[in-house]
C-alpha atoms as a PDB file:
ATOM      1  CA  UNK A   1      -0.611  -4.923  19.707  1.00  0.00           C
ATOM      2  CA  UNK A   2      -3.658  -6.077  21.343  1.00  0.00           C
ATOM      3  CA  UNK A   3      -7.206  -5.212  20.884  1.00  0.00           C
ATOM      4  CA  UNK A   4      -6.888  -2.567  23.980  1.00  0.00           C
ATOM      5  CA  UNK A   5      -4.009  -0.768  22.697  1.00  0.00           C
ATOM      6  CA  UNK A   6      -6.028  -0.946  19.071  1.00  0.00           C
ATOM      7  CA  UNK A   7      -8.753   1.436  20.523  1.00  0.00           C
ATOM      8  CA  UNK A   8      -6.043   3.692  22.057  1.00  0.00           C
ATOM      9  CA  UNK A   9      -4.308   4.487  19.186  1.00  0.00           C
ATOM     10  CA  UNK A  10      -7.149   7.137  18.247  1.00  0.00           C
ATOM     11  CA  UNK A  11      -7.984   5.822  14.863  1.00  0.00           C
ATOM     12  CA  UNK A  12     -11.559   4.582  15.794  1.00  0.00           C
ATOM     13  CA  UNK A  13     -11.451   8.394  17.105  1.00  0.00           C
ATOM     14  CA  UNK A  14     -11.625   8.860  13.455  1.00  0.00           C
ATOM     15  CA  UNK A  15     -14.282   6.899  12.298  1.00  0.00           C
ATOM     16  CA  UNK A  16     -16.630   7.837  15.220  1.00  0.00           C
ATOM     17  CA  UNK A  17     -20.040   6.106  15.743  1.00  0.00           C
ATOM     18  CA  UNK A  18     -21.162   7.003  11.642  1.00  0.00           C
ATOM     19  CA  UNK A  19     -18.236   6.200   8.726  1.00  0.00           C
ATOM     20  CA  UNK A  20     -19.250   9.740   7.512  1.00  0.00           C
ATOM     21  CA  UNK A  21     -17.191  12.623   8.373  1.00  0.00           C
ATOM     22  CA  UNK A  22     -18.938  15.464  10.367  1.00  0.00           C
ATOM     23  CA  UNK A  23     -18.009  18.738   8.277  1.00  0.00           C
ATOM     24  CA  UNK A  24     -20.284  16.735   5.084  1.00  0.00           C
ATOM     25  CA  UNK A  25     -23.383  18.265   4.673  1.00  0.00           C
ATOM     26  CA  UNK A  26     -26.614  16.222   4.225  1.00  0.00           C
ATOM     27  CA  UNK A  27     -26.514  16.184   0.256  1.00  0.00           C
ATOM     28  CA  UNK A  28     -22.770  15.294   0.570  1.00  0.00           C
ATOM     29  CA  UNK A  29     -24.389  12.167   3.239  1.00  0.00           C
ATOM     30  CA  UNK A  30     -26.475  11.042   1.115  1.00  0.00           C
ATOM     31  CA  UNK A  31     -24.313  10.894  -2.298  1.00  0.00           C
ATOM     32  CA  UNK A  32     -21.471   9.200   0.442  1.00  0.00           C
ATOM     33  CA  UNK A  33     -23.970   6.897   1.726  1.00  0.00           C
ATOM     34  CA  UNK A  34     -24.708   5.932  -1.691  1.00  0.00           C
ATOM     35  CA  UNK A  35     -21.658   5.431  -3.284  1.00  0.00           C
ATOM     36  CA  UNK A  36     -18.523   2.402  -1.905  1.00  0.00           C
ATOM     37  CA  UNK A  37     -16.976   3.749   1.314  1.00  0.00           C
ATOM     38  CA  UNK A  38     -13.155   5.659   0.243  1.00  0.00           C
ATOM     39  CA  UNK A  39     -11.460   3.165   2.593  1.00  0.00           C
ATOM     40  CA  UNK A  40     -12.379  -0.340   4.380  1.00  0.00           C
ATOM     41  CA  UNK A  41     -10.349  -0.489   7.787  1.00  0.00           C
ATOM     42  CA  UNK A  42     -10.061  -4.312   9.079  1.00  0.00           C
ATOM     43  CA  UNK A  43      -8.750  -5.482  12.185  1.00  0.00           C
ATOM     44  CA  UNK A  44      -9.074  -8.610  14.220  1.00  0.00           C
ATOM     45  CA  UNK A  45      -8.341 -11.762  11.412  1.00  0.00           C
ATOM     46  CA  UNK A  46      -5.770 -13.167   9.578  1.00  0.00           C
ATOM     47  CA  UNK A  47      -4.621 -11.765   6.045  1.00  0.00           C
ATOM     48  CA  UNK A  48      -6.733 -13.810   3.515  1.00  0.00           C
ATOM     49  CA  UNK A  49      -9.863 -12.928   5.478  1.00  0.00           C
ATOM     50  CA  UNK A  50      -9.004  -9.716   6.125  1.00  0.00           C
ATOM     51  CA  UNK A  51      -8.438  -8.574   2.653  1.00  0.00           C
ATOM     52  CA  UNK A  52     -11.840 -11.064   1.701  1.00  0.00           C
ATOM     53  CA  UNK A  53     -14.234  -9.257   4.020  1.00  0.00           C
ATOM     54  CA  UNK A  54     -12.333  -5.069   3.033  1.00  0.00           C
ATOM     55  CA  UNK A  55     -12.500  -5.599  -0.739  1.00  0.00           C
ATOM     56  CA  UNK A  56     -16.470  -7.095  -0.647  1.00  0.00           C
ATOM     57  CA  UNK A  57     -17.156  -3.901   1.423  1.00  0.00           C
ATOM     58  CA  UNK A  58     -15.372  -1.640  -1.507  1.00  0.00           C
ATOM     59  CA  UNK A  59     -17.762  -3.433  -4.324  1.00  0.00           C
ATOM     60  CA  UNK A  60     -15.441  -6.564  -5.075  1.00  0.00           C
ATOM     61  CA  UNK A  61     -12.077  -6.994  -6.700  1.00  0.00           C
ATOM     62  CA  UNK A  62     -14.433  -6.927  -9.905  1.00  0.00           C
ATOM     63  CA  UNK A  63     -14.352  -3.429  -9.784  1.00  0.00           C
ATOM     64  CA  UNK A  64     -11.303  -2.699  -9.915  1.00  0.00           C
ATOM     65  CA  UNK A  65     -10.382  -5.924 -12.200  1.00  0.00           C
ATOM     66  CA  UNK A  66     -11.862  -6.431 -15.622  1.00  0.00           C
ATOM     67  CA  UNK A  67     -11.961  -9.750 -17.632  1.00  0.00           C
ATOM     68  CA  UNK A  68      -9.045 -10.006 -19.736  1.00  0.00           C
ATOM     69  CA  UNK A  69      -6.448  -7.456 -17.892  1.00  0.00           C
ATOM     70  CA  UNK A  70      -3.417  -7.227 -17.326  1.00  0.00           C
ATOM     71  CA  UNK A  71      -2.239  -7.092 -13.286  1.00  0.00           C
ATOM     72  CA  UNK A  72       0.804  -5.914 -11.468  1.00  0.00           C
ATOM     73  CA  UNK A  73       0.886  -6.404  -7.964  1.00  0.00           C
ATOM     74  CA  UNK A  74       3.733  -4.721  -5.941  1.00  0.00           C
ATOM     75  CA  UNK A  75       4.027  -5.868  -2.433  1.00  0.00           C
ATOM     76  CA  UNK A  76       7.721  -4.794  -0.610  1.00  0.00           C
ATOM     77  CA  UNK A  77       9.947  -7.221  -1.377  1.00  0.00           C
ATOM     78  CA  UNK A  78      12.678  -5.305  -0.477  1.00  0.00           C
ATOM     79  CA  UNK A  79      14.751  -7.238   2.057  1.00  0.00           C
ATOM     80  CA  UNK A  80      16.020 -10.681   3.316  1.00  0.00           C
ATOM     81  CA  UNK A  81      13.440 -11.257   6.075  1.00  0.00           C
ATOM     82  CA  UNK A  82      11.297 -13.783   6.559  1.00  0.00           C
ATOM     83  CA  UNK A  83       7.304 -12.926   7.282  1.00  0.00           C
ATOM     84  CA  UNK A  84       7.794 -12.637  11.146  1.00  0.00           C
ATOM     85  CA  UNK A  85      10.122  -9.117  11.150  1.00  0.00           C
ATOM     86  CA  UNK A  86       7.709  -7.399   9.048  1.00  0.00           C
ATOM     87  CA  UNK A  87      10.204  -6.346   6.697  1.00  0.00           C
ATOM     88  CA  UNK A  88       7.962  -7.669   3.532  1.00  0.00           C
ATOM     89  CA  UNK A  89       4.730  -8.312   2.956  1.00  0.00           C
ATOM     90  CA  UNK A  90       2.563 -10.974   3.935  1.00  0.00           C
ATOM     91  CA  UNK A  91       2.989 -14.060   1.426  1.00  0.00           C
ATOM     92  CA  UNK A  92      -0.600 -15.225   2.411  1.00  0.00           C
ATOM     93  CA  UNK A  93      -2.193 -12.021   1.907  1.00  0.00           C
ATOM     94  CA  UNK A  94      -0.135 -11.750  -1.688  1.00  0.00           C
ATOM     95  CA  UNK A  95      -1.115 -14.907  -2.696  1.00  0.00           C
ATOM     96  CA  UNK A  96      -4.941 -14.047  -1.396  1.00  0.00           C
ATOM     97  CA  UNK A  97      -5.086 -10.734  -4.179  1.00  0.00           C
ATOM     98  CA  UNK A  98      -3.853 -13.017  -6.962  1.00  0.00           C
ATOM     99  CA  UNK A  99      -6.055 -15.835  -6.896  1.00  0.00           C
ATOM    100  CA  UNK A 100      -8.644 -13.005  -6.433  1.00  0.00           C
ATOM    101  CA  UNK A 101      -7.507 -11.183  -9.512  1.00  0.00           C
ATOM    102  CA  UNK A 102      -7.668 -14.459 -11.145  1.00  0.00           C
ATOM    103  CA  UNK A 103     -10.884 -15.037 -10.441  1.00  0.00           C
ATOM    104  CA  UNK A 104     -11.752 -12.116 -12.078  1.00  0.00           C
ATOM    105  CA  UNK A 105     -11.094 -12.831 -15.317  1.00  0.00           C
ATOM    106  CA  UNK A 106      -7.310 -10.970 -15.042  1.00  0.00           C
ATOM    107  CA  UNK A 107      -5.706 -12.373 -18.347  1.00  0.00           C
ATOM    108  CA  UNK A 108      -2.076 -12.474 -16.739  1.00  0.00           C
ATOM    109  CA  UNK A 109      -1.196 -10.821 -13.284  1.00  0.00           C
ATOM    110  CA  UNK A 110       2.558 -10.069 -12.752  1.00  0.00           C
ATOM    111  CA  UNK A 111       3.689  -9.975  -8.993  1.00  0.00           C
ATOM    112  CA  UNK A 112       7.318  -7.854  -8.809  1.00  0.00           C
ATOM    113  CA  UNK A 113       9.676  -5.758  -6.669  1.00  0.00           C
ATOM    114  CA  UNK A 114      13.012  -3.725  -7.216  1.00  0.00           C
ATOM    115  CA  UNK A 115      14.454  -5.608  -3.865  1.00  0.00           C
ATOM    116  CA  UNK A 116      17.586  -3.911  -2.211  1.00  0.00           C
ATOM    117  CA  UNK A 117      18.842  -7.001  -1.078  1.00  0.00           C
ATOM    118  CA  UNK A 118      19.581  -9.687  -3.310  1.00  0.00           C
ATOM    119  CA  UNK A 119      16.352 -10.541  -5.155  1.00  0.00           C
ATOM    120  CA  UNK A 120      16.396 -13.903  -5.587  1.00  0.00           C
ATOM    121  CA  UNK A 121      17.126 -14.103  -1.745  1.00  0.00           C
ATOM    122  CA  UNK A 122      14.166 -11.552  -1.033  1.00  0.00           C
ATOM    123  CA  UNK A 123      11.775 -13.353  -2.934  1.00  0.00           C
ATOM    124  CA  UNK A 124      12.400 -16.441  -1.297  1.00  0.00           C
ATOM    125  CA  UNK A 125      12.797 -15.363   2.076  1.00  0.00           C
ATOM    126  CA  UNK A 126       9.566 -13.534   2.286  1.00  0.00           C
ATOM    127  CA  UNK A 127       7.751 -16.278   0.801  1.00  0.00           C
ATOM    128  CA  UNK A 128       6.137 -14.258  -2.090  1.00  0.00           C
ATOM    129  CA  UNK A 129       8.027 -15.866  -4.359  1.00  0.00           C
ATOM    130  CA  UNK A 130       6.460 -19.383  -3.938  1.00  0.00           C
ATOM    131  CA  UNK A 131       3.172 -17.985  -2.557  1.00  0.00           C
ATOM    132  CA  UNK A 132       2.634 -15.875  -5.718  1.00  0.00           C
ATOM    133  CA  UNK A 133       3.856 -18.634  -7.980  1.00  0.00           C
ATOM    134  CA  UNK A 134       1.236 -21.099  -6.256  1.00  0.00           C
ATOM    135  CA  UNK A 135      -1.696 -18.799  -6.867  1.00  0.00           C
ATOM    136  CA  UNK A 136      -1.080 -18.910 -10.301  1.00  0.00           C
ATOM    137  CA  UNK A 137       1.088 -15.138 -10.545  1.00  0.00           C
ATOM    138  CA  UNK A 138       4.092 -14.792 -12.969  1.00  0.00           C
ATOM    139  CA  UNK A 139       6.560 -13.771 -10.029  1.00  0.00           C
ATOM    140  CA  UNK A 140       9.132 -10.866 -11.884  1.00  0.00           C
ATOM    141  CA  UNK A 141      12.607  -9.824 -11.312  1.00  0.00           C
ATOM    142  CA  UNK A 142      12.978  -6.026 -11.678  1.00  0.00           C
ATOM    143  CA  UNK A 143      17.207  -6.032 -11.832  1.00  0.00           C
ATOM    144  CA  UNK A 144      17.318  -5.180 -15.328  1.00  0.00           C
ATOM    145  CA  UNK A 145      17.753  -1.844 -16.271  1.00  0.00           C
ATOM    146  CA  UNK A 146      16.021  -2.779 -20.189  1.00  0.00           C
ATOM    147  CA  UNK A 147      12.882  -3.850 -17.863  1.00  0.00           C
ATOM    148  CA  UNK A 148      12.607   0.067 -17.684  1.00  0.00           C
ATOM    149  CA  UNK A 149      11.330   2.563 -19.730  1.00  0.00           C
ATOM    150  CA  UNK A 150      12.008   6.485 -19.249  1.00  0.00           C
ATOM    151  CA  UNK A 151       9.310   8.811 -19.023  1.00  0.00           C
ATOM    152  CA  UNK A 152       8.350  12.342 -18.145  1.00  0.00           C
ATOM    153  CA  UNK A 153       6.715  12.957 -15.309  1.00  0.00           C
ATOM    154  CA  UNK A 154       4.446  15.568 -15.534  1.00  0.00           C
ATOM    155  CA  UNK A 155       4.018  18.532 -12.367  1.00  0.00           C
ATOM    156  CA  UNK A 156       7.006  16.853 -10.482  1.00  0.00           C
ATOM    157  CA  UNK A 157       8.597  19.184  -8.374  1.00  0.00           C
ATOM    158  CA  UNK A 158      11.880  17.717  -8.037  1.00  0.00           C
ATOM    159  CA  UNK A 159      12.344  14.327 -10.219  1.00  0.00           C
ATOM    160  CA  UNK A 160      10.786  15.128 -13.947  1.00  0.00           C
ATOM    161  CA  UNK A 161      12.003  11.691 -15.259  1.00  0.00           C
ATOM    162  CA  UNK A 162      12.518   8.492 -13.826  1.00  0.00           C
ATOM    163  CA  UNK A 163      13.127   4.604 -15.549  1.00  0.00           C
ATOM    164  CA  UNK A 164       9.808   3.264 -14.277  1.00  0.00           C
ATOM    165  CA  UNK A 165       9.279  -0.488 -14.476  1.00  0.00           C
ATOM    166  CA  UNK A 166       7.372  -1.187 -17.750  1.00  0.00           C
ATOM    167  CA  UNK A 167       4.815  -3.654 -16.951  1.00  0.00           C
ATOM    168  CA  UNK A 168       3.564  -0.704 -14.128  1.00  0.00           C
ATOM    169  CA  UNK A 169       2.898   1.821 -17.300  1.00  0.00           C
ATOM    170  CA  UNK A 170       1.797  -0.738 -19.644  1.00  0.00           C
ATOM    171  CA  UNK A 171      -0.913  -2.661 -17.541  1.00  0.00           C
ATOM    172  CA  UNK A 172      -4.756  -2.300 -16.744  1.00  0.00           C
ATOM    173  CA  UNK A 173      -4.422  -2.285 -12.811  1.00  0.00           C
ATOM    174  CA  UNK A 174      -1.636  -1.469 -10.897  1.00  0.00           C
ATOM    175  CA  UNK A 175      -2.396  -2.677  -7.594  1.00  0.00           C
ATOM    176  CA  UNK A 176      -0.141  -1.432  -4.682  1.00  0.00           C
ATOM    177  CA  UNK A 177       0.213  -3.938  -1.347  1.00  0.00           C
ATOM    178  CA  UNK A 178       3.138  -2.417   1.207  1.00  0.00           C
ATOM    179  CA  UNK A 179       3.792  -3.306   4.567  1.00  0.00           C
ATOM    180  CA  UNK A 180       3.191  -0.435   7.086  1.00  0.00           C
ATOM    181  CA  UNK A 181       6.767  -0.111   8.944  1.00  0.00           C
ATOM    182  CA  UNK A 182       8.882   2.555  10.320  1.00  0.00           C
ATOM    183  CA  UNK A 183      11.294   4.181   7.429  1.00  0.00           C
ATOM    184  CA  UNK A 184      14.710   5.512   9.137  1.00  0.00           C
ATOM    185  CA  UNK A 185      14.638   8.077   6.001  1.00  0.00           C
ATOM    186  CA  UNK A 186      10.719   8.802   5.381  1.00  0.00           C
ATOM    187  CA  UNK A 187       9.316   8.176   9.062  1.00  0.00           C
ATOM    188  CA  UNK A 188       6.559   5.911   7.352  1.00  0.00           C
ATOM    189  CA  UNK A 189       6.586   3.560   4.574  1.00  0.00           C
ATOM    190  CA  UNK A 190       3.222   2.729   3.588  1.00  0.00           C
ATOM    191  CA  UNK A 191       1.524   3.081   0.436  1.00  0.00           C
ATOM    192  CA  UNK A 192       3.289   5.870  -1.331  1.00  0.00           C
ATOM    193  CA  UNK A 193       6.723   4.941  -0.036  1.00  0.00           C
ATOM    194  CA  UNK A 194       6.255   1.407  -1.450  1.00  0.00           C
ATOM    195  CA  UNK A 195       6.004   2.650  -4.989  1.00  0.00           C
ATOM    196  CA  UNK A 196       9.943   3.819  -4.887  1.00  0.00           C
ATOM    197  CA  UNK A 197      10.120  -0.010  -5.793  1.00  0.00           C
ATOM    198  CA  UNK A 198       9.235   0.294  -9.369  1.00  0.00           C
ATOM    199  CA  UNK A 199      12.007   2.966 -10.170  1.00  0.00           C
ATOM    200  CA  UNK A 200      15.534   1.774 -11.685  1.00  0.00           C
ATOM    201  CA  UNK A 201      17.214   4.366  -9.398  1.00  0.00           C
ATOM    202  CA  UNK A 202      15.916   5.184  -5.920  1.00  0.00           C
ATOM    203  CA  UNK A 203      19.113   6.992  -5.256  1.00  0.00           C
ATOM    204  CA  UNK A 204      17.753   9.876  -7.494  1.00  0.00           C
ATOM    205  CA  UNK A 205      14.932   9.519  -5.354  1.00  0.00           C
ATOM    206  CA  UNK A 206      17.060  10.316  -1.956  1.00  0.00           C
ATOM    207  CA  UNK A 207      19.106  12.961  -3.820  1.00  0.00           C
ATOM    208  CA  UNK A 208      16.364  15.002  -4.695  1.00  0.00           C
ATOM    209  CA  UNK A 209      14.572  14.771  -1.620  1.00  0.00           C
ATOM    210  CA  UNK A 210      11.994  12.379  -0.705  1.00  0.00           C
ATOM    211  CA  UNK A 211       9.520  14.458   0.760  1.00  0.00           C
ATOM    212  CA  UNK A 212       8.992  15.768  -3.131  1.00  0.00           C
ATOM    213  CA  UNK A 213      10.180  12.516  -4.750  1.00  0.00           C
ATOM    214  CA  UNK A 214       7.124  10.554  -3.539  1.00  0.00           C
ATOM    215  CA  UNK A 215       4.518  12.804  -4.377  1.00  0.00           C
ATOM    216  CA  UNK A 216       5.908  13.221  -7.966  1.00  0.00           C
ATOM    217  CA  UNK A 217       6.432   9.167  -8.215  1.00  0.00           C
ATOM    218  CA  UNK A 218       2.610   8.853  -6.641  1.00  0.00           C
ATOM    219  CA  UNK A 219       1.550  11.955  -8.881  1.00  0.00           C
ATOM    220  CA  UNK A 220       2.617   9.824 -12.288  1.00  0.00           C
ATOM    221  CA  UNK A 221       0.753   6.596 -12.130  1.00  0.00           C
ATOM    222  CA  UNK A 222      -1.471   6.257  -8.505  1.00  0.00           C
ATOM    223  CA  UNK A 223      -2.505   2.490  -7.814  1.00  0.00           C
ATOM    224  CA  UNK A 224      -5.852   1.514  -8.819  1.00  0.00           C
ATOM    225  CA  UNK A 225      -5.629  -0.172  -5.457  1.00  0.00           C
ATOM    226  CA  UNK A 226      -4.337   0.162  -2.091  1.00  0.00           C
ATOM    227  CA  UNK A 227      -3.389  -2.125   0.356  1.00  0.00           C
ATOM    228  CA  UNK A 228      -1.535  -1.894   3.525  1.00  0.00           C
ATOM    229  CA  UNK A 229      -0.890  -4.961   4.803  1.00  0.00           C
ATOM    230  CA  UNK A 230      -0.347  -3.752   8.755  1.00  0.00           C
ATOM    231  CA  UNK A 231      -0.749  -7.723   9.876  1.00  0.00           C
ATOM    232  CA  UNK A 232       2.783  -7.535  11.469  1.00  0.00           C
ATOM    233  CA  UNK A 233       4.278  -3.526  11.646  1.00  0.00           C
ATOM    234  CA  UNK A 234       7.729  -2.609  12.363  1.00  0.00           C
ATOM    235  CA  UNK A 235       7.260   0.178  14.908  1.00  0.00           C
ATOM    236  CA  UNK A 236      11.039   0.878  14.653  1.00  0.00           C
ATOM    237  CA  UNK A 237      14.450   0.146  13.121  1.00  0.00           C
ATOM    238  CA  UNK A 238      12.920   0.264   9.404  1.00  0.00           C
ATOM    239  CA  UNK A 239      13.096  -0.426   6.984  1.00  0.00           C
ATOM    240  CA  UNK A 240      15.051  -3.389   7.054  1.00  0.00           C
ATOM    241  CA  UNK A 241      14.489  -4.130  10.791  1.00  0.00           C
ATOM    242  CA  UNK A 242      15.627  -7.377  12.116  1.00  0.00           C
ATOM    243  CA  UNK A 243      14.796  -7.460  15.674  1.00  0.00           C
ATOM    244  CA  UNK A 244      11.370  -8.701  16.892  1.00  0.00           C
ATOM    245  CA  UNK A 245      11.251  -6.604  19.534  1.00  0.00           C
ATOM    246  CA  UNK A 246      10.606  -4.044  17.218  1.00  0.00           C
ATOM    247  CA  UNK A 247       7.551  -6.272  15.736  1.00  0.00           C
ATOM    248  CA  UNK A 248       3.729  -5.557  16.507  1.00  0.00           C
ATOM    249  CA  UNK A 249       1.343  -7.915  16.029  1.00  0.00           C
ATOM    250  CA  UNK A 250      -1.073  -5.599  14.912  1.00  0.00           C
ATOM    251  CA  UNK A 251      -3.506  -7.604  12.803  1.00  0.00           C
ATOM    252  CA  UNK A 252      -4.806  -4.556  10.718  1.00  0.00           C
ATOM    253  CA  UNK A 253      -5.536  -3.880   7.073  1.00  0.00           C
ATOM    254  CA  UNK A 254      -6.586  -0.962   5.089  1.00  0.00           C
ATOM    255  CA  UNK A 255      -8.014  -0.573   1.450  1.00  0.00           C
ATOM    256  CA  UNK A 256      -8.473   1.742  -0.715  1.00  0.00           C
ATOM    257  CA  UNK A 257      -7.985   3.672  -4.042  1.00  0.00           C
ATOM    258  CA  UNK A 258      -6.626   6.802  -2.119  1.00  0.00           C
ATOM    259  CA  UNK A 259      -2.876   6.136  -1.497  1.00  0.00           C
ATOM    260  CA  UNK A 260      -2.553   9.440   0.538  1.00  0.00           C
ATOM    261  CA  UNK A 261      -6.134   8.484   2.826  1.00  0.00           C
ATOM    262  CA  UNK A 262      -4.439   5.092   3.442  1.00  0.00           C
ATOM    263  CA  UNK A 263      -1.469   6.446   4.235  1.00  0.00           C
ATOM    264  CA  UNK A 264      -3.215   9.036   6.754  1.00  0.00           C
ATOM    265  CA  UNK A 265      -5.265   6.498   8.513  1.00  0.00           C
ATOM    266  CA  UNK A 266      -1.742   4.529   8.496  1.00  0.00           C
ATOM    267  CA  UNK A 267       0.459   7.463  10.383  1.00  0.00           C
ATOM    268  CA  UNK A 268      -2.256   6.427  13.353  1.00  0.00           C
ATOM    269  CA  UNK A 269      -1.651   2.573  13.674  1.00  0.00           C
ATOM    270  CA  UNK A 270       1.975   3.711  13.971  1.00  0.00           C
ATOM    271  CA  UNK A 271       1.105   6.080  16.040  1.00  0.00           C
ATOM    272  CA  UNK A 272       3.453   8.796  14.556  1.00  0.00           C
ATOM    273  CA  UNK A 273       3.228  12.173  14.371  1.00  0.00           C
ATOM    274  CA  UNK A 274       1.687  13.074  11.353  1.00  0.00           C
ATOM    275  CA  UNK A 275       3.521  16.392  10.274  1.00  0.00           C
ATOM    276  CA  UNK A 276       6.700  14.455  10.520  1.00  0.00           C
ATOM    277  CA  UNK A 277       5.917  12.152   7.512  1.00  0.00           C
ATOM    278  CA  UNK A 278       6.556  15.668   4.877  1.00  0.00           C
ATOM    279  CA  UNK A 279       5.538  13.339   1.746  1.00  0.00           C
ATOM    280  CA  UNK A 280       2.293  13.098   3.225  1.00  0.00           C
ATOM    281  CA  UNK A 281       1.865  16.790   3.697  1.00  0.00           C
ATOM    282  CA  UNK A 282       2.596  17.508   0.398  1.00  0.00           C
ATOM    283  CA  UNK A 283       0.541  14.931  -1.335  1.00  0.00           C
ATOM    284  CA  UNK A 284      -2.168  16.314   0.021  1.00  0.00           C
ATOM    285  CA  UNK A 285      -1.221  19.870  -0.945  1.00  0.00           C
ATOM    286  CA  UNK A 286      -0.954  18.661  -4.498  1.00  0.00           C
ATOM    287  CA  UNK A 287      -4.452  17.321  -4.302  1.00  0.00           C
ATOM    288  CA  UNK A 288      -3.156  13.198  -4.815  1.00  0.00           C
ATOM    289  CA  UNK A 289      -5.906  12.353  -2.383  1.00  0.00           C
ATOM    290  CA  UNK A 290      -7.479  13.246   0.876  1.00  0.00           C
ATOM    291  CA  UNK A 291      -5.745  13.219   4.543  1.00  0.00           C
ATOM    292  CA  UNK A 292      -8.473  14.645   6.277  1.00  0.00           C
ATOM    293  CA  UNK A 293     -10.222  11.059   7.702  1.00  0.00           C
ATOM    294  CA  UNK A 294     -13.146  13.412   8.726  1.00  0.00           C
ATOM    295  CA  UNK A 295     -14.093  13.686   4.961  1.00  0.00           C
ATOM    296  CA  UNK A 296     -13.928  10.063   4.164  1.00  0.00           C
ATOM    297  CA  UNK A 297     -16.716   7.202   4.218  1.00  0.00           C
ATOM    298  CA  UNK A 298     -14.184   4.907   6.208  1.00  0.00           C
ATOM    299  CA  UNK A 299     -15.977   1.181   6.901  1.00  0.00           C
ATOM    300  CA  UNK A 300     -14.751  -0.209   9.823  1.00  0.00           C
ATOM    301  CA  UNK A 301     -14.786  -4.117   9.889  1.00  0.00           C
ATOM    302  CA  UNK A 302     -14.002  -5.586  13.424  1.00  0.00           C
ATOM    303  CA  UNK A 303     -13.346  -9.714  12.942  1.00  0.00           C
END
């Protein structure tokens, strides 16, 4: 995808000539104005200075970071792909957040993934494994079940308990980095869909439906941060892929602490039809974040 196709896809449409939506009032400006923008939306660079230049425009990884916490990072880690198919996440841009979080003060930052191929292979394939290792993360299997601890999940619709990854509930930041891709069963996976990855049993998940499964998994513990690494996207085939022609070199990023505004400004890079990705609509029905791009301060970053 080049730069042309990048202004068709209607998403600047979205952030107009002002980064403030036009139902706000002028007291609503002004306190928007003020505050960090909701989202930073980057285009044009490569990872590491893509997610440099979004998280200085959202106040610095400081504020989401405190000295002496304790990190998980989830990127998708899901599959036996290298970088190019855009089945994982970007090992640079991994390895970028935790020398970041590092920097911080972060006493120990955990990078992990529940992969549905064979870890090991996953994590080595993708080159997380030795990217996160090499920026000082301690890189975490998720394939055993005593990893996992059961809890309730409060308001679910659908799945009221799930084994949930430990180090998720028991950490200071839970920062969430998917790959935007086509999803053969969701339409999209983005930032919501990525968090199936710290459940023992996605199955459930796909049982009970995941157009409610998502929203109660997002509803239990939202990321602190989100970010959609949409460097490389799978426009088709996902979520394994495995054909490049599938593959656009989109060289996009977005941040923010809203999983469902991410994953809104997201449905647009695909250029999918919103109403068809259901966990979306009902996130935002449950009030998990805001879908409505109109209402968000949304800084655009061209590199």
């Amino acid at each position: 995808m080049n730069r042309r196709d990048f202004l068709k896809t209607g998403f600047l449409g979205a952030l107009a000539a002002s980064t403030i939506g036009k139902t706000l009032n002028a007291a609503d400006m002004i306190k928007k104005q003020s505050a960090f923008p909701d989202m930073a939306a980057i285009h044009g660079g490569e990872p590491e200075v893509m997610w440099r230049e979004g998280i200085k425009a959202l106040g610095g990884i400081e504020r989401f970071v405190k000295k002496g916490a304790k990190v998980v990072i989830k990127p998708n880690i899901a599959w036996t792909q290298p970088p190019e198919y855009a089945a994982n996440t970007n090992p640079t841009l991994v390895a970028a957040i935790v020398r970041d979080v590092l920097k911080a003060g972060a006493a120990e930052v955990i990078v992990f993934d529940h992969s549905c191929d064979n870890g090991p292979d996953c994590y080595r394939m993708s080159g997380i494994a030795e990217a996160a290792t090499g920026a000082g993360a301690n890189v975490l299997h998720a394939t055993d079940k005593k990893s996992y601890r059961k809890v309730k999940i409060a308001n679910a619709k659908a799945m009221t308990e799930a084994d949930i990854f430990a180090p998720v509930i028991d950490c200071d930041t839970f920062i969430n980095v998917p790959i935007l891709k086509h999803h053969g069963g969701a339409k999209m996976s983005g930032a919501m869909k990525n968090l199936m990855g710290i459940v023992w049993d996605r199955r459930i998940m796909h049982r009970q439906g995941l157009q409610q499964t998502i929203p109660d998994l997002t509803g239990f513990r939202k990321p602190d941060l989100n970010v959609v690494d949409a460097y490389r996207m799978m426009m088709d085939h996902g979520p394994r892929g495995g054909n490049l022609r599938d593959v656009a070199l989109g060289k996009f990023m977005l941040i923010s602490p809203d999983p469902v505004a991410v994953d809104a400004a997201a449905v647009k890079l695909l250029k999918f039809d919103e109403k068809q990705v259901r966990y979306l609509q009902e996130a935002y029905a449950r009030k998990l974040g805001e879908k409505d791009l109109s209402k968000l301060n949304i800084q655009r970053i061209e590199l």
